[in-house]
N, C-alpha and C. Protein backbone atom coordinates (compact mmCIF):
# COMPACT_ATOMS: atom_id res chain seq x y z
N UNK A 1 18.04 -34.47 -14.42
CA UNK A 1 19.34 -34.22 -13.81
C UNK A 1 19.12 -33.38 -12.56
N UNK A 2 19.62 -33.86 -11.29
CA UNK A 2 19.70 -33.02 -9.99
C UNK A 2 20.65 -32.31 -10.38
N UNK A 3 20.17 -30.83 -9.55
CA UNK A 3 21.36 -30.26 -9.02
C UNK A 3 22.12 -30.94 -7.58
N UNK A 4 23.76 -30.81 -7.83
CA UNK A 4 24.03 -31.34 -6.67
C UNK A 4 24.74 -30.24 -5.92
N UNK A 5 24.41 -30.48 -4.54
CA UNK A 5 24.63 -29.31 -3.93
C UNK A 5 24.49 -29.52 -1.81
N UNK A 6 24.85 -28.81 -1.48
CA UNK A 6 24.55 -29.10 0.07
C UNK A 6 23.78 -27.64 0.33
N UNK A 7 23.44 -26.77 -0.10
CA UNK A 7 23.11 -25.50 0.30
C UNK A 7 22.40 -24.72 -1.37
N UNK A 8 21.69 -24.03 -0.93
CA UNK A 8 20.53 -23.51 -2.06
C UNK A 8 21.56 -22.36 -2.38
N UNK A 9 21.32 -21.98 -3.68
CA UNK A 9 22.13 -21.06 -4.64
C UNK A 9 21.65 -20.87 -6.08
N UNK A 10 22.27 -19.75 -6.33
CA UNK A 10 21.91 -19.77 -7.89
C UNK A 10 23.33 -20.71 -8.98
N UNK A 11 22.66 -21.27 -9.86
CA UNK A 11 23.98 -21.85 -10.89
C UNK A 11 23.67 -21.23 -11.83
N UNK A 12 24.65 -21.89 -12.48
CA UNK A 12 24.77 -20.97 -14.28
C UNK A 12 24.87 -22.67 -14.98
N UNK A 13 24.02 -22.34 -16.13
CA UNK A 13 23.61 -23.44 -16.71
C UNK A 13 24.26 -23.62 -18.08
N UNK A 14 25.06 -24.41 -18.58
CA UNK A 14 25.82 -24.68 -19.53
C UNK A 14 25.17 -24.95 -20.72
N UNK A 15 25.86 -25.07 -22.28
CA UNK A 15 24.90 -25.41 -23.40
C UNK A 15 24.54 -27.04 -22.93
N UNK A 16 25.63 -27.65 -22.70
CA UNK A 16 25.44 -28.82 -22.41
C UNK A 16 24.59 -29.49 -21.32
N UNK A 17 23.59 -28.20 -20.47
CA UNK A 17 22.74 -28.66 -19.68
C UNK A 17 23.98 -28.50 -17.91
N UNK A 18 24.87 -28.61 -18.10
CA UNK A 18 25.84 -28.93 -16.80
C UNK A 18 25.66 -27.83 -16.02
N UNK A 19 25.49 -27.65 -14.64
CA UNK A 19 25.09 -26.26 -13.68
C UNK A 19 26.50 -26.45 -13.02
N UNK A 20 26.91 -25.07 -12.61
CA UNK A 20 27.46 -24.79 -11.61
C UNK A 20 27.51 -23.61 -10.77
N UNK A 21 27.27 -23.79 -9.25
CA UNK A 21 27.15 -23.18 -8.69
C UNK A 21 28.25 -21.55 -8.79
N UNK A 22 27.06 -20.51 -8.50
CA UNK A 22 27.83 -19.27 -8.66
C UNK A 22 27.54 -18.64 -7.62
N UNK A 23 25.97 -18.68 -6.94
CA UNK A 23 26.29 -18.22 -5.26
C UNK A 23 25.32 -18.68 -4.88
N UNK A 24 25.92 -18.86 -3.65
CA UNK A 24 25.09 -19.53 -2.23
C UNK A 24 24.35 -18.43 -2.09
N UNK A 25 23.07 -18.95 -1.60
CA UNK A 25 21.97 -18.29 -1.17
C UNK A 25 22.11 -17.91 0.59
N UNK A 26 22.21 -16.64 1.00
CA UNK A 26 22.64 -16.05 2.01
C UNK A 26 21.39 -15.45 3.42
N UNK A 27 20.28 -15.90 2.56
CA UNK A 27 19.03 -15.90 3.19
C UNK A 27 18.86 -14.22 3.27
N UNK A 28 17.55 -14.09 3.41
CA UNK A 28 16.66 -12.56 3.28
C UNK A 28 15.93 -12.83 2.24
N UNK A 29 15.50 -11.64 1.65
CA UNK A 29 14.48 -11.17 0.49
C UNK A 29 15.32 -11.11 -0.64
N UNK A 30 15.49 -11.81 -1.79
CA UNK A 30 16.24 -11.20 -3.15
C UNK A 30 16.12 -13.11 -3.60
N UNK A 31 15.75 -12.45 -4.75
CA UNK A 31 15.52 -13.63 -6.15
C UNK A 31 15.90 -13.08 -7.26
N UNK A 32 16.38 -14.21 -8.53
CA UNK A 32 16.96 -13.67 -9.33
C UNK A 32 16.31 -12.57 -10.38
N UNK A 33 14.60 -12.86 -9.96
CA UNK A 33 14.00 -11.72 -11.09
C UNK A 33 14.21 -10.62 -10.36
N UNK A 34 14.14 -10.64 -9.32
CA UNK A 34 14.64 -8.71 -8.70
C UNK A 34 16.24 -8.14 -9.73
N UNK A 35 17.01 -9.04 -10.54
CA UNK A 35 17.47 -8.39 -11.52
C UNK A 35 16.98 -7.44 -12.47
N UNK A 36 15.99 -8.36 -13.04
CA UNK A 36 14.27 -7.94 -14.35
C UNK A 36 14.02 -6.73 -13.26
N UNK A 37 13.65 -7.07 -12.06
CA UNK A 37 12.49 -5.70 -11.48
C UNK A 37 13.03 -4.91 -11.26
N UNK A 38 14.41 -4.57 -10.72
CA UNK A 38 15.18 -3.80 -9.66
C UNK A 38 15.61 -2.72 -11.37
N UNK A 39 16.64 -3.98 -12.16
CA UNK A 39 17.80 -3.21 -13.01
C UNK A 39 16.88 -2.81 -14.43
N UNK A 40 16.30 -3.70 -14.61
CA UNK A 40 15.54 -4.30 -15.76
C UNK A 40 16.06 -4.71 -17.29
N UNK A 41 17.08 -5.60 -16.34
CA UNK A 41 18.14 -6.54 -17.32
C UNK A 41 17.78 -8.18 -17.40
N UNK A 42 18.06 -8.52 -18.35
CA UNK A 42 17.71 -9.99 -18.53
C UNK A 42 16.01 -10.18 -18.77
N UNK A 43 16.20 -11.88 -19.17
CA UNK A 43 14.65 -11.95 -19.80
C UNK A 43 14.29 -13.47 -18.44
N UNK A 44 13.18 -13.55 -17.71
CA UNK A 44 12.82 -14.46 -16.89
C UNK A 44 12.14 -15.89 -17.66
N UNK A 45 12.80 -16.41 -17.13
CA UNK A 45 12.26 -18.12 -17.98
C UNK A 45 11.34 -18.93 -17.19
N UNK A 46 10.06 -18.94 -18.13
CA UNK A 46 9.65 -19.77 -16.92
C UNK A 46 10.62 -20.95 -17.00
N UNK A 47 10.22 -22.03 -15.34
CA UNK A 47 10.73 -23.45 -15.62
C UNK A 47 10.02 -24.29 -16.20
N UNK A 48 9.15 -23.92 -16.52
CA UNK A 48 8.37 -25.10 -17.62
C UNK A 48 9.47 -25.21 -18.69
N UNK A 49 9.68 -23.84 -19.17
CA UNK A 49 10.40 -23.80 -20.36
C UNK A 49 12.12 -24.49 -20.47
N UNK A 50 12.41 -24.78 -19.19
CA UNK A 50 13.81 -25.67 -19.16
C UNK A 50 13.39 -26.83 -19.47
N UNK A 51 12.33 -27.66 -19.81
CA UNK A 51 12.09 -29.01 -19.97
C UNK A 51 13.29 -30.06 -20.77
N UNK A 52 14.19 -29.45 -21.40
CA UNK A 52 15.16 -29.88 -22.00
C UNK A 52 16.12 -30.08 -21.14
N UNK A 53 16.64 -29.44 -20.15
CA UNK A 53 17.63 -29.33 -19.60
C UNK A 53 17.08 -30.27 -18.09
N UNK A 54 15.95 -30.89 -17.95
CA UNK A 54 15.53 -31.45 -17.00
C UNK A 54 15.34 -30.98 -15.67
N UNK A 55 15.15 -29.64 -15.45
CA UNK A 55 15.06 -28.32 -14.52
C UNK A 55 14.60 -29.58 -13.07
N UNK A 56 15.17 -29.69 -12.41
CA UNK A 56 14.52 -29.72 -10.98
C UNK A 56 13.52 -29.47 -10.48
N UNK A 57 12.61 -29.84 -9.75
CA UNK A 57 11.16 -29.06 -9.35
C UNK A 57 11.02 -28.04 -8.29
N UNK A 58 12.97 -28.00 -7.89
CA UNK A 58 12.85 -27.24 -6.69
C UNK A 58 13.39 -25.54 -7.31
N UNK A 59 13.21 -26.09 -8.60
CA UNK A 59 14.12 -24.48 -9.52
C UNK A 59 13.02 -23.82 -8.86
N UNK A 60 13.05 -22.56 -8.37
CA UNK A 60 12.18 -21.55 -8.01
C UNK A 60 12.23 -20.30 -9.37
N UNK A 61 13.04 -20.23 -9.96
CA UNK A 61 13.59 -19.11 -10.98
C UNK A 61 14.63 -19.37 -11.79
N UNK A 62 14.08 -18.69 -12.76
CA UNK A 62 15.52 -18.56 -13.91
C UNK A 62 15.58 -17.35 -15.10
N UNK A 63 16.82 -16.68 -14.98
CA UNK A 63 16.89 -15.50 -15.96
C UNK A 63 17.87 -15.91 -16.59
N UNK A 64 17.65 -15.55 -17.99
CA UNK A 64 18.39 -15.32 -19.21
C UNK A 64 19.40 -14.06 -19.08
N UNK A 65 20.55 -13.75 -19.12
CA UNK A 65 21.09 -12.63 -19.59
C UNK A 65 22.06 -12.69 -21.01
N UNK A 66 22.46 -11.24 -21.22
CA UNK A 66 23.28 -11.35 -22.40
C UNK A 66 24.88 -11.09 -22.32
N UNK A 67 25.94 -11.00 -22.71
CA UNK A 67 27.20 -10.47 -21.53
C UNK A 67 27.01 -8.86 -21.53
N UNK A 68 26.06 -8.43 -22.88
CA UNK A 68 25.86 -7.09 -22.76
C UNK A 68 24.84 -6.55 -20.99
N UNK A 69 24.29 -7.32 -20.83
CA UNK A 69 23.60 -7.39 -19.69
C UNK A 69 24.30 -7.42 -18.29
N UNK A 70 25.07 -8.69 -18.55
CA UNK A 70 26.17 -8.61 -17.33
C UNK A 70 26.76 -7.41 -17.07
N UNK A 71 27.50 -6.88 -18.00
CA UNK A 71 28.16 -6.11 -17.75
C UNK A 71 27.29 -4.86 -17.43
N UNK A 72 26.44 -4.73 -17.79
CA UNK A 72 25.77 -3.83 -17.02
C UNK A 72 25.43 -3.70 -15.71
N UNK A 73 24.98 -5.42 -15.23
CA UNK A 73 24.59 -5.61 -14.32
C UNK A 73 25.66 -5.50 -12.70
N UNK A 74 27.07 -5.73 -13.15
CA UNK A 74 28.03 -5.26 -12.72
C UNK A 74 27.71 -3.85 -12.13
N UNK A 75 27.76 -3.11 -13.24
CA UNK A 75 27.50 -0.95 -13.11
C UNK A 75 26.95 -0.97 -12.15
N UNK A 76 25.68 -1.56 -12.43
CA UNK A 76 24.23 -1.27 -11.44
C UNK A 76 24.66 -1.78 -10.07
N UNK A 77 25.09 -3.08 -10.11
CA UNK A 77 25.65 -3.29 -8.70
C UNK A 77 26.57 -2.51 -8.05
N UNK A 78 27.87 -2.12 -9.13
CA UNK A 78 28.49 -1.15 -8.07
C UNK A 78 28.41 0.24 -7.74
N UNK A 79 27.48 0.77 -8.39
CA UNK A 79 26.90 1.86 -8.50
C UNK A 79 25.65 2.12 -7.44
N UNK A 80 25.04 0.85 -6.90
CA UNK A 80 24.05 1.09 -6.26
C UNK A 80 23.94 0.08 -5.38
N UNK A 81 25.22 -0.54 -4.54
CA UNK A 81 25.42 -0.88 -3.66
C UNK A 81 24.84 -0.31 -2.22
N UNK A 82 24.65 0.73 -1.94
CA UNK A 82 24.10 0.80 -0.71
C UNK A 82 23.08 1.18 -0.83
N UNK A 83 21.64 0.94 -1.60
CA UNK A 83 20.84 0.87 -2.22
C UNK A 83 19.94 -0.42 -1.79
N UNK A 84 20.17 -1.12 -2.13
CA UNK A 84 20.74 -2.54 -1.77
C UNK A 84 21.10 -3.94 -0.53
N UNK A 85 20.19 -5.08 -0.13
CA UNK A 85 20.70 -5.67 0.77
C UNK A 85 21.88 -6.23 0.02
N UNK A 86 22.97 -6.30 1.10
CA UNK A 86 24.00 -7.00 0.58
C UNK A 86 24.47 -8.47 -0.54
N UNK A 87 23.74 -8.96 0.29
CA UNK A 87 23.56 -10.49 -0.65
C UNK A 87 22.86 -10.46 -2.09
N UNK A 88 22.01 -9.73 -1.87
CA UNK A 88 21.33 -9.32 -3.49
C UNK A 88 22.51 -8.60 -4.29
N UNK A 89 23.46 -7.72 -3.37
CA UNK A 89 24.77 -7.48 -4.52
C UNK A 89 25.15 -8.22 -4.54
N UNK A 90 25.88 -9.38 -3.85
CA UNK A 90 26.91 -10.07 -4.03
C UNK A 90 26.31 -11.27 -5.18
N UNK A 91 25.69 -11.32 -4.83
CA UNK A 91 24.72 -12.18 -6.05
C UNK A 91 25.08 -11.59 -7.41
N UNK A 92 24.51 -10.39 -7.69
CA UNK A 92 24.46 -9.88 -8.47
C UNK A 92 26.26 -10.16 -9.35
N UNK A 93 27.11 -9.62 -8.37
CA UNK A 93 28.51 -9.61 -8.53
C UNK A 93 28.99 -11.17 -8.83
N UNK A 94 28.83 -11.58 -8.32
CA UNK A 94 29.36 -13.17 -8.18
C UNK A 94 28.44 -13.93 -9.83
N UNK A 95 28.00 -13.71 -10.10
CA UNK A 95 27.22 -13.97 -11.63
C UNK A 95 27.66 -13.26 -12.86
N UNK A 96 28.71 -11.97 -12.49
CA UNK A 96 29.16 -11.29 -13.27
C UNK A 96 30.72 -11.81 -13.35
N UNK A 97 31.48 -12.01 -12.44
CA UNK A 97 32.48 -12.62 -12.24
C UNK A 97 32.99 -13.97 -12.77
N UNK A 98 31.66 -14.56 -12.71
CA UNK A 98 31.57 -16.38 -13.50
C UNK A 98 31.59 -16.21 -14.73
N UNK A 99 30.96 -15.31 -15.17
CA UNK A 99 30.54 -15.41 -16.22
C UNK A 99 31.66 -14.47 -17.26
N UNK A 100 32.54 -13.73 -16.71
CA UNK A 100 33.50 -12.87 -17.40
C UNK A 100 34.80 -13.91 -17.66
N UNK A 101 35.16 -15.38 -17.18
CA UNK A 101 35.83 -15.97 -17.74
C UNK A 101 35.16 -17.11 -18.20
N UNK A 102 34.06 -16.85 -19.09
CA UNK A 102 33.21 -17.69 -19.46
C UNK A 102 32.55 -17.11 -21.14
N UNK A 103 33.14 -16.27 -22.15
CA UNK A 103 32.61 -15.54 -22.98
C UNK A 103 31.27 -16.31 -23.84
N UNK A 104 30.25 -15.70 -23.90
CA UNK A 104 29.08 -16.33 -24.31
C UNK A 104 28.09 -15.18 -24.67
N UNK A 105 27.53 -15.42 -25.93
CA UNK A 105 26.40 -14.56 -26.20
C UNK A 105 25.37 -14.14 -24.70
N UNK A 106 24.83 -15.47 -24.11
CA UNK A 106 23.82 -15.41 -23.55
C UNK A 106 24.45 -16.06 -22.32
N UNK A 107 23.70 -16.33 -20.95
CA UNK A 107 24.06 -16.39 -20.17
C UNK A 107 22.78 -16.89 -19.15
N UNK A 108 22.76 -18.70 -19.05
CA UNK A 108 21.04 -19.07 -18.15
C UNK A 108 21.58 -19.28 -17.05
N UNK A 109 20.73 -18.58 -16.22
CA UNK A 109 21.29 -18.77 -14.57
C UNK A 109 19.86 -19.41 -14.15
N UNK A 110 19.94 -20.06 -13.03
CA UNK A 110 17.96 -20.94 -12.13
C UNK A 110 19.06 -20.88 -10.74
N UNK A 111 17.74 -20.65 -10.29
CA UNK A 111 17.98 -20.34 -8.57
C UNK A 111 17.19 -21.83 -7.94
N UNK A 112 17.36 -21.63 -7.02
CA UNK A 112 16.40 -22.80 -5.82
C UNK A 112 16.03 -22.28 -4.49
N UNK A 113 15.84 -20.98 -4.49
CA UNK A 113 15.69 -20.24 -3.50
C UNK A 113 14.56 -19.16 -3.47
């Protein structure tokens, strides 16, 4: 299964395998494991390990979170916003936002960036 898309971003990946985009990739330095490195929230997947979900070859990354995580990850963002290049918050924010009218134990996001 492609992702479909006109512009590189991170999605959020459904049980059912279905992605949808949660943010456009805004160009600079920031990937989704700088979550893991920066906050040290969520667990990093390799993409080997999406083989079920038919991962793309252009997935560059993918983290696991929990909503206990999100919501942390929220704090950390607004707490340490100028800390921070922008887009790596808004990232951060925009994944917390999707995912708060979305209730779920866990939470797979893959980047292409």
């Amino acid at each position: 299964m492609e992702i479909e898309r006109a512009e590189r971003g991170v999605y959020w990946v459904g049980a059912g395998g279905e992605r949808q985009c949660v943010h456009l990739y805004q160009g600079g330095d920031y990937t989704l494991e700088d979550i893991d490195e920066f906050f040290g929230l969520g667990e990093i997947v390799p993409s080997g390990s999406l083989a079920p979900l038919d991962a793309p070859k252009d997935i560059t990354s993918a983290l696991r979170l929990s909503a206990a995580e999100l919501r942390e990850l929220k704090t950390f963002a607004d707490s340490q916003s100028f800390d921070f290049d922008p887009p790596f918050i808004e990232m951060c924010l925009e994944m917390y936002r999707f995912c708060v009218e979305r209730p779920k134990d866990t939470h797979l996001f893959v980047a292409d960036f």
